[in-house]
N, C-alpha and C. Protein backbone atom coordinates (compact mmCIF):
# COMPACT_ATOMS: atom_id res chain seq x y z
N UNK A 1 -11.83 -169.55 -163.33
CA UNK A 1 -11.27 -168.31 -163.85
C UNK A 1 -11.43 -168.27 -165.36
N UNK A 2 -11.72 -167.02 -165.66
CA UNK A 2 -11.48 -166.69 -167.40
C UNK A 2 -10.42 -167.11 -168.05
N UNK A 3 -10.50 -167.19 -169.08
CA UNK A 3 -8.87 -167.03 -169.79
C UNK A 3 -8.26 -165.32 -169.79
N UNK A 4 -9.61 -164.28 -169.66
CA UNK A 4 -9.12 -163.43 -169.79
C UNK A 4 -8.63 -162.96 -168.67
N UNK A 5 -8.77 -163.54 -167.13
CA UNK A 5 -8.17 -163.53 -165.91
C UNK A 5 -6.93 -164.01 -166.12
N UNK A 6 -6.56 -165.00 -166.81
CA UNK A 6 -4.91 -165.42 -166.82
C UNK A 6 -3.82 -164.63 -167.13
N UNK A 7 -4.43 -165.07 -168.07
CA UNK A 7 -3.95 -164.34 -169.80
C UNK A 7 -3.69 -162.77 -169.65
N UNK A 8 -2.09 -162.15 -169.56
CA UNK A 8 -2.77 -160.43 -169.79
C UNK A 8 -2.58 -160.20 -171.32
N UNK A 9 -2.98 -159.18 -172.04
CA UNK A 9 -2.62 -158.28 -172.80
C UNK A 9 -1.47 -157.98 -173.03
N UNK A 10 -0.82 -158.18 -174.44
CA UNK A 10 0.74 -157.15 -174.00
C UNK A 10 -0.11 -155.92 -174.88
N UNK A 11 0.76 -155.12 -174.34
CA UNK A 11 0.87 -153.68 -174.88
C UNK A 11 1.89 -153.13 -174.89
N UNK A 12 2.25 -152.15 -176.33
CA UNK A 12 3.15 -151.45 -176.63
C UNK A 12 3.58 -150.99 -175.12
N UNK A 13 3.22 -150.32 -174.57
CA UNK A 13 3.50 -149.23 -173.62
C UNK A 13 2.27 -149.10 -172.18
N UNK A 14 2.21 -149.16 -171.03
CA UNK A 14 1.28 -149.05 -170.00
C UNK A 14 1.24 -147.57 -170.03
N UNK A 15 -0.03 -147.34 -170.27
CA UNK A 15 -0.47 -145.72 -169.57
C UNK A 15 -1.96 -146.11 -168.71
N UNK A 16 -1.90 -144.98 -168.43
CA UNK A 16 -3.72 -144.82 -167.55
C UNK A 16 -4.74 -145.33 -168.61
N UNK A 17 -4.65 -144.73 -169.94
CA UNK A 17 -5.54 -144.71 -171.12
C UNK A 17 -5.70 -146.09 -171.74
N UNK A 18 -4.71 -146.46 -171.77
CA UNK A 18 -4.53 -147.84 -172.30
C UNK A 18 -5.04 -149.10 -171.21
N UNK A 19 -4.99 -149.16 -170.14
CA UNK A 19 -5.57 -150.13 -169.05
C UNK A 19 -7.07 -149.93 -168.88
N UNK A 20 -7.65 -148.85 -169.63
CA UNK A 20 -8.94 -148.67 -169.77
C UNK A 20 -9.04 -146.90 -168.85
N UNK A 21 -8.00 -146.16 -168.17
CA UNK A 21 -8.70 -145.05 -167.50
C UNK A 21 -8.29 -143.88 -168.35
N UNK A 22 -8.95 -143.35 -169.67
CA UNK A 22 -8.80 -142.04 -169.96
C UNK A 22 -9.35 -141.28 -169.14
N UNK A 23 -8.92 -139.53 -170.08
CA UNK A 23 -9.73 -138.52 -169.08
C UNK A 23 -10.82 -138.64 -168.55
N UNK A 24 -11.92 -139.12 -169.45
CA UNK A 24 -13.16 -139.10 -169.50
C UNK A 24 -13.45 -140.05 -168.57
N UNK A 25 -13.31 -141.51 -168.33
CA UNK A 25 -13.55 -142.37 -167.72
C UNK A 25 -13.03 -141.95 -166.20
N UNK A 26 -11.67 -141.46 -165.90
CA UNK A 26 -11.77 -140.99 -164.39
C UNK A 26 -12.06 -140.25 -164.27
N UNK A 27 -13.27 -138.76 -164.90
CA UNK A 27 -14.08 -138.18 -164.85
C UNK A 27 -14.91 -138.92 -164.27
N UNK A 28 -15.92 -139.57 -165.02
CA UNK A 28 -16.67 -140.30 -164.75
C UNK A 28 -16.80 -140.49 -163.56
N UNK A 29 -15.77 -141.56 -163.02
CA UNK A 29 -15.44 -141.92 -162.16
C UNK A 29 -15.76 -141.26 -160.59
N UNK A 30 -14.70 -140.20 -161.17
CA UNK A 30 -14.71 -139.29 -159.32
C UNK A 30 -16.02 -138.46 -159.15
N UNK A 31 -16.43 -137.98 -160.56
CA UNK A 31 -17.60 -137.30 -160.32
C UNK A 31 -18.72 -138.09 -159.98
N UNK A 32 -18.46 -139.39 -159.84
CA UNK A 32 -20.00 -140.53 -159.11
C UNK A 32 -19.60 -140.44 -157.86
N UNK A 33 -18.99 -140.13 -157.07
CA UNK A 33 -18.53 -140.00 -155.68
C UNK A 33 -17.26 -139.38 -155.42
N UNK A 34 -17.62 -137.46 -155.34
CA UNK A 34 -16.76 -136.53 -154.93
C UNK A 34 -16.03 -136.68 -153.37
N UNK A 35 -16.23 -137.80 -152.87
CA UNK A 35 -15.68 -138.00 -151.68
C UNK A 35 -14.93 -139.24 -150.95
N UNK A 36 -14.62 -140.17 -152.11
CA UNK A 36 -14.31 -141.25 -152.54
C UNK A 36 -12.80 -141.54 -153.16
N UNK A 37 -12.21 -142.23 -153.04
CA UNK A 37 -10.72 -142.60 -153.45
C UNK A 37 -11.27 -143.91 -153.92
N UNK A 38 -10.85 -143.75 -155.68
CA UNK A 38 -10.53 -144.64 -156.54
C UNK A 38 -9.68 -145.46 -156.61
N UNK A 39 -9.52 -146.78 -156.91
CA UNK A 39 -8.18 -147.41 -157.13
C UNK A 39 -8.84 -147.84 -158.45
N UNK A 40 -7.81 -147.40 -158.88
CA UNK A 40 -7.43 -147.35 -160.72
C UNK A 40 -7.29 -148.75 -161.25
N UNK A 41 -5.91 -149.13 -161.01
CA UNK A 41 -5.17 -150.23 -160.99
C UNK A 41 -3.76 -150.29 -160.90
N UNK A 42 -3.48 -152.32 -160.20
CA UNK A 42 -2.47 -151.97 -159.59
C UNK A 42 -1.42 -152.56 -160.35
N UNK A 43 0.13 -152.24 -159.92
CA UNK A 43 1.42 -152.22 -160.84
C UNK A 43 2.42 -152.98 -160.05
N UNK A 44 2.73 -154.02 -161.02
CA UNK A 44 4.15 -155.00 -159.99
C UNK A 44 4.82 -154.92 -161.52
N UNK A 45 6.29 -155.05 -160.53
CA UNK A 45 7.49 -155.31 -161.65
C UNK A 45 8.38 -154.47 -161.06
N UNK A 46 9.32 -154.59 -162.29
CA UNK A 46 11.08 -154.11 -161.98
C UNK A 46 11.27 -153.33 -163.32
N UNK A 47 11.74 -152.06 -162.75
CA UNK A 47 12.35 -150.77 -163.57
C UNK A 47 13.49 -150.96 -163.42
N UNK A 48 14.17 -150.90 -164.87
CA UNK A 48 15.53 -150.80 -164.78
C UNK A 48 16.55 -149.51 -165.84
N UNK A 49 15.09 -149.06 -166.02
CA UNK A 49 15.76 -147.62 -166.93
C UNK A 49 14.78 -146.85 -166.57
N UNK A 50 14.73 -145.78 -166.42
CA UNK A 50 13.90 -144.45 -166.75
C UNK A 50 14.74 -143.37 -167.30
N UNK A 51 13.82 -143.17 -168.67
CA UNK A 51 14.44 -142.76 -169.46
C UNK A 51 13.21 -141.13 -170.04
N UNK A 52 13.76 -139.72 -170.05
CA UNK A 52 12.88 -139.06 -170.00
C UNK A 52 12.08 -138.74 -171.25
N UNK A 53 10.92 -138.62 -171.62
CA UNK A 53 10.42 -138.31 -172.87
C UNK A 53 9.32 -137.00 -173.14
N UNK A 54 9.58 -136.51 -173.99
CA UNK A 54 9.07 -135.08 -174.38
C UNK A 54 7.45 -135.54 -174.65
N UNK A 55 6.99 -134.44 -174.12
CA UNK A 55 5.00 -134.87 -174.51
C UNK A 55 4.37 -135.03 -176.02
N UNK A 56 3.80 -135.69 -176.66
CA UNK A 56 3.63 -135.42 -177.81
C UNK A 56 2.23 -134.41 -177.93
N UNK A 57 1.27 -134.26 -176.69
CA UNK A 57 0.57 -133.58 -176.45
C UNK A 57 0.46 -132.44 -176.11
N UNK A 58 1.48 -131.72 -175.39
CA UNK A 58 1.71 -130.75 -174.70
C UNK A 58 2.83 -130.32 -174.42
N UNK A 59 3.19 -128.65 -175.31
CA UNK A 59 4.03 -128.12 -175.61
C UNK A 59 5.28 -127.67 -174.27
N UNK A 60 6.81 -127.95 -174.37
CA UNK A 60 7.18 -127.87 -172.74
C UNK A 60 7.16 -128.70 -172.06
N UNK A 61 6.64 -130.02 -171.81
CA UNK A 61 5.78 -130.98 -170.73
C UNK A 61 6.81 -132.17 -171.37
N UNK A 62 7.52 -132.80 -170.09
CA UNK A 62 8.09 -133.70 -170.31
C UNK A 62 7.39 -135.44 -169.37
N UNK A 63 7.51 -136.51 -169.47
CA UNK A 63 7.15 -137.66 -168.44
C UNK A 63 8.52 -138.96 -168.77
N UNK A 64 7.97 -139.46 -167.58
CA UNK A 64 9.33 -140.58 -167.75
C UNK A 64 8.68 -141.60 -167.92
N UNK A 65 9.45 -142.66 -168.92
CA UNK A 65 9.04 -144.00 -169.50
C UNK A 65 9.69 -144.71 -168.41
N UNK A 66 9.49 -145.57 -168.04
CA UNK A 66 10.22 -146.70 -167.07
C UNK A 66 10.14 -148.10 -168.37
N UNK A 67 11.50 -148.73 -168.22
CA UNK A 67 11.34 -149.75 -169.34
C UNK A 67 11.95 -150.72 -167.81
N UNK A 68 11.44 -152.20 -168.49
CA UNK A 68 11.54 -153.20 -166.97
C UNK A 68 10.92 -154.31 -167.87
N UNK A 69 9.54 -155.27 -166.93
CA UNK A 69 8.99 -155.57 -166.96
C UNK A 69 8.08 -155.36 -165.79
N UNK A 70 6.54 -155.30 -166.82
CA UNK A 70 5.74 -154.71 -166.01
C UNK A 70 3.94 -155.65 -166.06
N UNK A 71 3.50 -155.75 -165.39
CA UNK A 71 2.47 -156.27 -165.22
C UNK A 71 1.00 -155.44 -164.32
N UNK A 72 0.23 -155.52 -165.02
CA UNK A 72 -1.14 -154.09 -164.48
C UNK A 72 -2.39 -155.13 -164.49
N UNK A 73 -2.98 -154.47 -163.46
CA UNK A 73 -4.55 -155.31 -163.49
C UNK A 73 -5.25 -154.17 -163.06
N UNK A 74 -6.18 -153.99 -164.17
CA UNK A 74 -7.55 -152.88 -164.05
C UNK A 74 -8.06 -153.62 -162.86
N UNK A 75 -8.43 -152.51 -161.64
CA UNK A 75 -8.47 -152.72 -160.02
C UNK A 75 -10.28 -152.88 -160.19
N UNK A 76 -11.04 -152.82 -161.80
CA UNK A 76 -12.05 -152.52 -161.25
C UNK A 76 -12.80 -153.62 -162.47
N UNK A 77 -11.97 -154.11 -163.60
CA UNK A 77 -12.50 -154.96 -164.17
C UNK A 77 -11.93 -156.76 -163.80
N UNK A 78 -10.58 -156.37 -163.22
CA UNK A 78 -9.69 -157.70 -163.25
C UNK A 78 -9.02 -157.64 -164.46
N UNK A 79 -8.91 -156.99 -165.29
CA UNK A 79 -8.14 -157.25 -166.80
C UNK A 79 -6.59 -156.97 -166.72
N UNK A 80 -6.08 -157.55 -167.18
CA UNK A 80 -4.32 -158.06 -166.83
C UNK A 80 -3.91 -157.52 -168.39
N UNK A 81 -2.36 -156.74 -168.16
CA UNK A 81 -1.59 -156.38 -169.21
C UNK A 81 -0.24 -156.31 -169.05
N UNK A 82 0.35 -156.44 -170.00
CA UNK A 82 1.84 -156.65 -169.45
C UNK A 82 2.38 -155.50 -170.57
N UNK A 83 3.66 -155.24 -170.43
CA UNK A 83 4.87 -154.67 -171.20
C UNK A 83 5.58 -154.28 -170.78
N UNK A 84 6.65 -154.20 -171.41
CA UNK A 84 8.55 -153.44 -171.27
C UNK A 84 8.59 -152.23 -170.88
N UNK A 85 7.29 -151.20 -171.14
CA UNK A 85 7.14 -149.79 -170.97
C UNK A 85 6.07 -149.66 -169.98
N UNK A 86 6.44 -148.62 -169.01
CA UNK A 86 5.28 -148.31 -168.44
C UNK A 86 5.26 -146.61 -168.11
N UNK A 87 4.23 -145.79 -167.86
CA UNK A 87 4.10 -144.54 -167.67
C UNK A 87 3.40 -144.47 -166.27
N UNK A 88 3.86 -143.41 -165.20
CA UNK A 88 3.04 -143.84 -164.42
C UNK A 88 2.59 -142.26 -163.82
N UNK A 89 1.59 -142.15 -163.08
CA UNK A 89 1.37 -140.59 -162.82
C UNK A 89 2.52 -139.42 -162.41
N UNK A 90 2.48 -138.15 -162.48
CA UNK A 90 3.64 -137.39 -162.14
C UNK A 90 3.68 -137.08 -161.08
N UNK A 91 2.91 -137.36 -160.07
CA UNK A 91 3.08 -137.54 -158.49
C UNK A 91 4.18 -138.40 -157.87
N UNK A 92 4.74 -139.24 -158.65
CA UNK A 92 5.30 -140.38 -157.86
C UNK A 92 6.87 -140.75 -159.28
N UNK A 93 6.66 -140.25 -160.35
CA UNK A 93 7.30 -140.83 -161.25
C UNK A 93 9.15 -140.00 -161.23
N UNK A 94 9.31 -139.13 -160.63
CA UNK A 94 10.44 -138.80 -160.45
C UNK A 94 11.01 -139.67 -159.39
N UNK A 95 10.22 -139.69 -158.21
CA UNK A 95 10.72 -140.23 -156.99
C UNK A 95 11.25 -141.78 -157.81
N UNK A 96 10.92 -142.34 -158.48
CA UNK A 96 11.20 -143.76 -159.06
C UNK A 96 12.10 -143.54 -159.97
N UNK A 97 12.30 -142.32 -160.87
CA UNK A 97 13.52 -141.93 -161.57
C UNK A 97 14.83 -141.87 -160.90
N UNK A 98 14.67 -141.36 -159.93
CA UNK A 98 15.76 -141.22 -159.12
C UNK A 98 16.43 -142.57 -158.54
N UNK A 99 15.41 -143.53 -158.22
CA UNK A 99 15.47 -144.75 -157.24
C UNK A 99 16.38 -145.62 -158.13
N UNK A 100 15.79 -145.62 -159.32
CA UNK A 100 16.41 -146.21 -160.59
C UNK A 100 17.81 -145.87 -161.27
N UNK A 101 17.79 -144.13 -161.31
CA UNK A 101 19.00 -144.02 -161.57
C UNK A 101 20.11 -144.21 -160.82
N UNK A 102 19.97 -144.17 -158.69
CA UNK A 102 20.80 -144.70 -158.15
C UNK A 102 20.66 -146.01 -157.76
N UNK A 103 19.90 -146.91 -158.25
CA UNK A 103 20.24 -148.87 -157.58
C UNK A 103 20.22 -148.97 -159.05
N UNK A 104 20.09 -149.00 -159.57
CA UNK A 104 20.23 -149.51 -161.14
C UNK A 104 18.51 -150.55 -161.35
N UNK A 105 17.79 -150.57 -160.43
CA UNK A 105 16.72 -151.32 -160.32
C UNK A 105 15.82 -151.11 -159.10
N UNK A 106 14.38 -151.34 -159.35
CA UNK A 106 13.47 -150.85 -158.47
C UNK A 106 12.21 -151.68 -158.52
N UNK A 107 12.04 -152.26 -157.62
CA UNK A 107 10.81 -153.27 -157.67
C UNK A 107 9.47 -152.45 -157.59
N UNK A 108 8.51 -152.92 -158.48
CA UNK A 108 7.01 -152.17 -158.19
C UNK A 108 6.15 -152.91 -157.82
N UNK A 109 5.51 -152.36 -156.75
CA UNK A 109 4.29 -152.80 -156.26
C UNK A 109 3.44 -151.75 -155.45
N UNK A 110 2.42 -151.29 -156.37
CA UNK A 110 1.91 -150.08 -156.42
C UNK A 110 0.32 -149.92 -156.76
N UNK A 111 -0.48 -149.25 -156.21
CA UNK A 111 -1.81 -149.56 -157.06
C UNK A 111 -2.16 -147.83 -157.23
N UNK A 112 -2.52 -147.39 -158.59
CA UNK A 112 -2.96 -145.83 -158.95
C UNK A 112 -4.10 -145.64 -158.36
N UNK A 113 -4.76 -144.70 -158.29
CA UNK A 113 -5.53 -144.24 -157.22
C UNK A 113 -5.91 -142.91 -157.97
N UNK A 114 -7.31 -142.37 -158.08
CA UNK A 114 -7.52 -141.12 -158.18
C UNK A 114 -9.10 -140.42 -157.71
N UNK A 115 -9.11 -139.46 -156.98
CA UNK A 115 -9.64 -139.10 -156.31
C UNK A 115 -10.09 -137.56 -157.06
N UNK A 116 -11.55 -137.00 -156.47
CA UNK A 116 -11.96 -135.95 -156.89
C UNK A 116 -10.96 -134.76 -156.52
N UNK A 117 -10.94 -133.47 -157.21
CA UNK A 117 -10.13 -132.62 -156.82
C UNK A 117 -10.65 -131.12 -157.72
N UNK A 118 -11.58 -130.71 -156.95
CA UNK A 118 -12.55 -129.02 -157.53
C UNK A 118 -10.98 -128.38 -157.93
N UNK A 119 -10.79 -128.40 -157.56
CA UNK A 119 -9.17 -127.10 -158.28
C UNK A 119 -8.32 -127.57 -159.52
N UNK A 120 -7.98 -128.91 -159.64
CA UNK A 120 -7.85 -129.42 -160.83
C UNK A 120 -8.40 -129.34 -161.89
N UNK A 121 -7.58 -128.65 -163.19
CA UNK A 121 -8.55 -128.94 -164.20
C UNK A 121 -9.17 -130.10 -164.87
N UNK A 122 -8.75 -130.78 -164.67
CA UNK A 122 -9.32 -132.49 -164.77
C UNK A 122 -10.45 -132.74 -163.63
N UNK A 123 -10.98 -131.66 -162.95
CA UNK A 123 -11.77 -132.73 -162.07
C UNK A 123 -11.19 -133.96 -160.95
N UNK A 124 -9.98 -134.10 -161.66
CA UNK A 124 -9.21 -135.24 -160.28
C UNK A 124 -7.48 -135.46 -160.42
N UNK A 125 -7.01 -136.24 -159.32
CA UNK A 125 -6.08 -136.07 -158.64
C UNK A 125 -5.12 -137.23 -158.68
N UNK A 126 -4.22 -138.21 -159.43
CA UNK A 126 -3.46 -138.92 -159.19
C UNK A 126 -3.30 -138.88 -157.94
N UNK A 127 -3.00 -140.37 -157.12
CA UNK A 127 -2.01 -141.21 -156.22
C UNK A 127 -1.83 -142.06 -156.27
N UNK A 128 -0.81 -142.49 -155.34
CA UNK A 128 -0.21 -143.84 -155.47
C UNK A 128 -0.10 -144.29 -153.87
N UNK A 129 -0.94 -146.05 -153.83
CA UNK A 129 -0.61 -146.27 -152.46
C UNK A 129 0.87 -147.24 -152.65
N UNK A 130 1.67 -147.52 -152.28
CA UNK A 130 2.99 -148.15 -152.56
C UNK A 130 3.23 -149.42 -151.57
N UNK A 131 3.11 -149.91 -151.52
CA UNK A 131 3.33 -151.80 -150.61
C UNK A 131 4.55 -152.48 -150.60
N UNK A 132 5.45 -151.80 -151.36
CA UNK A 132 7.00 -152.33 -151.04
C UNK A 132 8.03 -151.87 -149.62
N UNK A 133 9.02 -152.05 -149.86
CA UNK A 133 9.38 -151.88 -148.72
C UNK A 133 10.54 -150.44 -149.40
N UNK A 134 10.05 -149.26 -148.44
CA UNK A 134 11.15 -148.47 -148.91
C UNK A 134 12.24 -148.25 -148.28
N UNK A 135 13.47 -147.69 -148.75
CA UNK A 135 14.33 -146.98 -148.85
C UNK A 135 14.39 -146.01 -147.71
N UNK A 136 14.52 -145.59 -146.56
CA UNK A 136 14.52 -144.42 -146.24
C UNK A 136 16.11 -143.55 -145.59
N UNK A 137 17.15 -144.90 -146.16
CA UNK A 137 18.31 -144.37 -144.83
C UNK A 137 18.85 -143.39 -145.64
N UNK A 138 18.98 -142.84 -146.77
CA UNK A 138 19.73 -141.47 -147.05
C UNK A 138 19.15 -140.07 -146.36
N UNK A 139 17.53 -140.35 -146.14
CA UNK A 139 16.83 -139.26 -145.37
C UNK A 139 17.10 -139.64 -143.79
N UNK A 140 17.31 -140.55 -143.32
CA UNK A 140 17.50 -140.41 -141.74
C UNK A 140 19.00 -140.31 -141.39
N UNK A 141 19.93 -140.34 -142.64
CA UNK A 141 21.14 -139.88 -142.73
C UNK A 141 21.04 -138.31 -142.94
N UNK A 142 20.43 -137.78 -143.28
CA UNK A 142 19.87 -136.13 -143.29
C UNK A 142 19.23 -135.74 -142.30
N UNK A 143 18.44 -136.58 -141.47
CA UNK A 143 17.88 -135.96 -140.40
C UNK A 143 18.37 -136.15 -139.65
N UNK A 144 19.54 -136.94 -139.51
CA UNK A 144 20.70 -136.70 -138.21
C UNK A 144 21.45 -135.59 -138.13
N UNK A 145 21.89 -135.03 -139.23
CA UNK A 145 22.35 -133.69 -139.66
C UNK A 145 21.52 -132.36 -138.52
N UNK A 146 20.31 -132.63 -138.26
CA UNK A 146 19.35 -131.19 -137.27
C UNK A 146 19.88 -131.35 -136.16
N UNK A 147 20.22 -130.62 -135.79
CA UNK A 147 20.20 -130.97 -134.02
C UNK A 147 18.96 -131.09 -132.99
N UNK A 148 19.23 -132.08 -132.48
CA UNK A 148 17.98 -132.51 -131.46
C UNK A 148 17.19 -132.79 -131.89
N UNK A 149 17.26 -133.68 -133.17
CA UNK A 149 16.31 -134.53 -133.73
C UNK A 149 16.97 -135.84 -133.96
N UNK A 150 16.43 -137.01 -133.39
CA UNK A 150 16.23 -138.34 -133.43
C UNK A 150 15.91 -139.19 -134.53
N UNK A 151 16.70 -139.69 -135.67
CA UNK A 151 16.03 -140.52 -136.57
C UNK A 151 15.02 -141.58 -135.46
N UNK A 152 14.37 -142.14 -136.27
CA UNK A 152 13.24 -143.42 -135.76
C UNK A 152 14.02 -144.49 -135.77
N UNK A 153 14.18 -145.07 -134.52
CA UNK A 153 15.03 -146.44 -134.87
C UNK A 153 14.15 -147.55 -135.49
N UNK A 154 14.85 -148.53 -136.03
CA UNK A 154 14.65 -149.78 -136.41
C UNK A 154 13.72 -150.58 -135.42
N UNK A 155 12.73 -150.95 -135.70
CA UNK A 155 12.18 -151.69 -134.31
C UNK A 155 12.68 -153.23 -134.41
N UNK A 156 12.98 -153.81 -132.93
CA UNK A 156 13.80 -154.85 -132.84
C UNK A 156 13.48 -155.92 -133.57
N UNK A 157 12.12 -156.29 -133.68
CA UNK A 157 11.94 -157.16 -134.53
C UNK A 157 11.98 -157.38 -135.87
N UNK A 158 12.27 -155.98 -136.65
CA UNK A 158 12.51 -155.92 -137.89
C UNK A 158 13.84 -156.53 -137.98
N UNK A 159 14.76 -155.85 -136.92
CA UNK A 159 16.45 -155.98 -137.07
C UNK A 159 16.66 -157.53 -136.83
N UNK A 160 15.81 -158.35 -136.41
CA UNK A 160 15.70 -159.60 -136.09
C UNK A 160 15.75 -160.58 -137.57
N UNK A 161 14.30 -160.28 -137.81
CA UNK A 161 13.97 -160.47 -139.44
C UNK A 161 14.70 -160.61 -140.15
N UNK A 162 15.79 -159.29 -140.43
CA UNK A 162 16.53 -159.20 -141.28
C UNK A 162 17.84 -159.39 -141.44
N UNK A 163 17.53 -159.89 -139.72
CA UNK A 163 19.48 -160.64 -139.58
C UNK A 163 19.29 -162.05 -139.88
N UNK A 164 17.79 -162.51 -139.64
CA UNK A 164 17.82 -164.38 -139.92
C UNK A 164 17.38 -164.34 -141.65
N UNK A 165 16.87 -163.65 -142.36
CA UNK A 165 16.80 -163.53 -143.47
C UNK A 165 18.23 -163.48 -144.41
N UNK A 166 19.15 -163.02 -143.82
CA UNK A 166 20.56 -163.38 -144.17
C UNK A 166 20.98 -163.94 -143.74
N UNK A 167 20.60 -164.99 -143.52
CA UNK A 167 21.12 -166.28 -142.63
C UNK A 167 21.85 -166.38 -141.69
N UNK A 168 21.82 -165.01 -141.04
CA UNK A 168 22.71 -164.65 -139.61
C UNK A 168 21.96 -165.27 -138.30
N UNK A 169 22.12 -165.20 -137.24
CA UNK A 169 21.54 -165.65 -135.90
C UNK A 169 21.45 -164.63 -135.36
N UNK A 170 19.97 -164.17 -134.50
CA UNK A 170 19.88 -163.15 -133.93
C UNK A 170 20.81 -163.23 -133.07
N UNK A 171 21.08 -161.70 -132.11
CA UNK A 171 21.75 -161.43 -131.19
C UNK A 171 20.71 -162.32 -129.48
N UNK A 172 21.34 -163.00 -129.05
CA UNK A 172 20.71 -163.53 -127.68
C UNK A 172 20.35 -162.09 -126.72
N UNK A 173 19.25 -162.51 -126.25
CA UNK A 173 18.49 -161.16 -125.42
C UNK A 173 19.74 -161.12 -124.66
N UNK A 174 19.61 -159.45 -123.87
CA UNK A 174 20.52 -159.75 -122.48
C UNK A 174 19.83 -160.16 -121.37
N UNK A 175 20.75 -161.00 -120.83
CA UNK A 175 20.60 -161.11 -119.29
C UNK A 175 19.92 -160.19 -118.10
N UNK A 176 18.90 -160.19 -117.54
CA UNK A 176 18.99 -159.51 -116.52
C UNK A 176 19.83 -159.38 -115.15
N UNK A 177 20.29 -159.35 -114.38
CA UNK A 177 21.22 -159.36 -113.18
C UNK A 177 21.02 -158.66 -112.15
């Protein structure tokens, strides 16, 4: 391995621009294959503030800083960067505002993604594929609310998992008779 494989970068602040993807470069990018999904690069760490900040570019236009610790690897050079700040696309960055402002903390593990998109004025399209484990019981606490709709249960072996993971003992199968 390199040293520059070890070793990341700190940086003031994580953006797209700074890990190496300005406009121009995911231009580049999507326009070499309009039919293709990019991975940018990917994002681990823990948010423990998001805090909102006004654009210095664009008049009206607000984005959220996530302060934590954060760690990024360009998905296409291997180059590693770290910092306290990170910015992350506006597809996904409220949903993590929120996560943050109710647990007080939010683990990341995430890789950016951007893809061609003719209707965009950029030529392309933020996403995010996400690999953690989410959250979903306040929404299947809402979708019990419809009538004659079924949240998705737990499948048994998860509920298994996560009872010996707390050092509980599963429940013994039942008996047949």
């Amino acid at each position: 391995m390199s040293k520059e494989q070890i070793n990341a970068t700190r940086l003031p602040m994580i953006t797209s621009a700074r890990v190496g993807f300005d406009k121009a470069a995911v231009q580049k990018l999507v326009l070499s294959d309009e039919d293709k999904v990019f991975d940018l690069f990917h994002v681990v760490g823990s948010a423990t503030q998001a805090i909102v900040k006004a654009s210095k570019d664009y008049e009206d236009k607000e984005s959220i800083e996530f302060r934590g610790s954060f760690l990024v690897i360009n998905a296409i050079t291997g180059e590693r960067f770290k910092s306290g700040k990170l910015y992350l696309p506006s597809v996904v960055e409220a949903e993590i505002a929120a996560q943050v402002q109710s647990n007080g903390l939010v683990e990341l593990a995430v890789t950016v993604t951007a893809e061609y998109a003719e209707k965009a004025a950029t030529s392309y399209t933020y996403n995010i594929k996400s690999y953690g484990k989410e959250d979903n019981r306040a929404f299947d606490t809402m979708l019990a609310l419809i009538p004659g709709f079924t949240p998705a249960l737990e499948a048994p072996a998860a509920k298994e998992e996560a009872k010996a993971a707390k050092g509980g003992k599963a429940a013994p199968a039942a008996r047949k008779r």
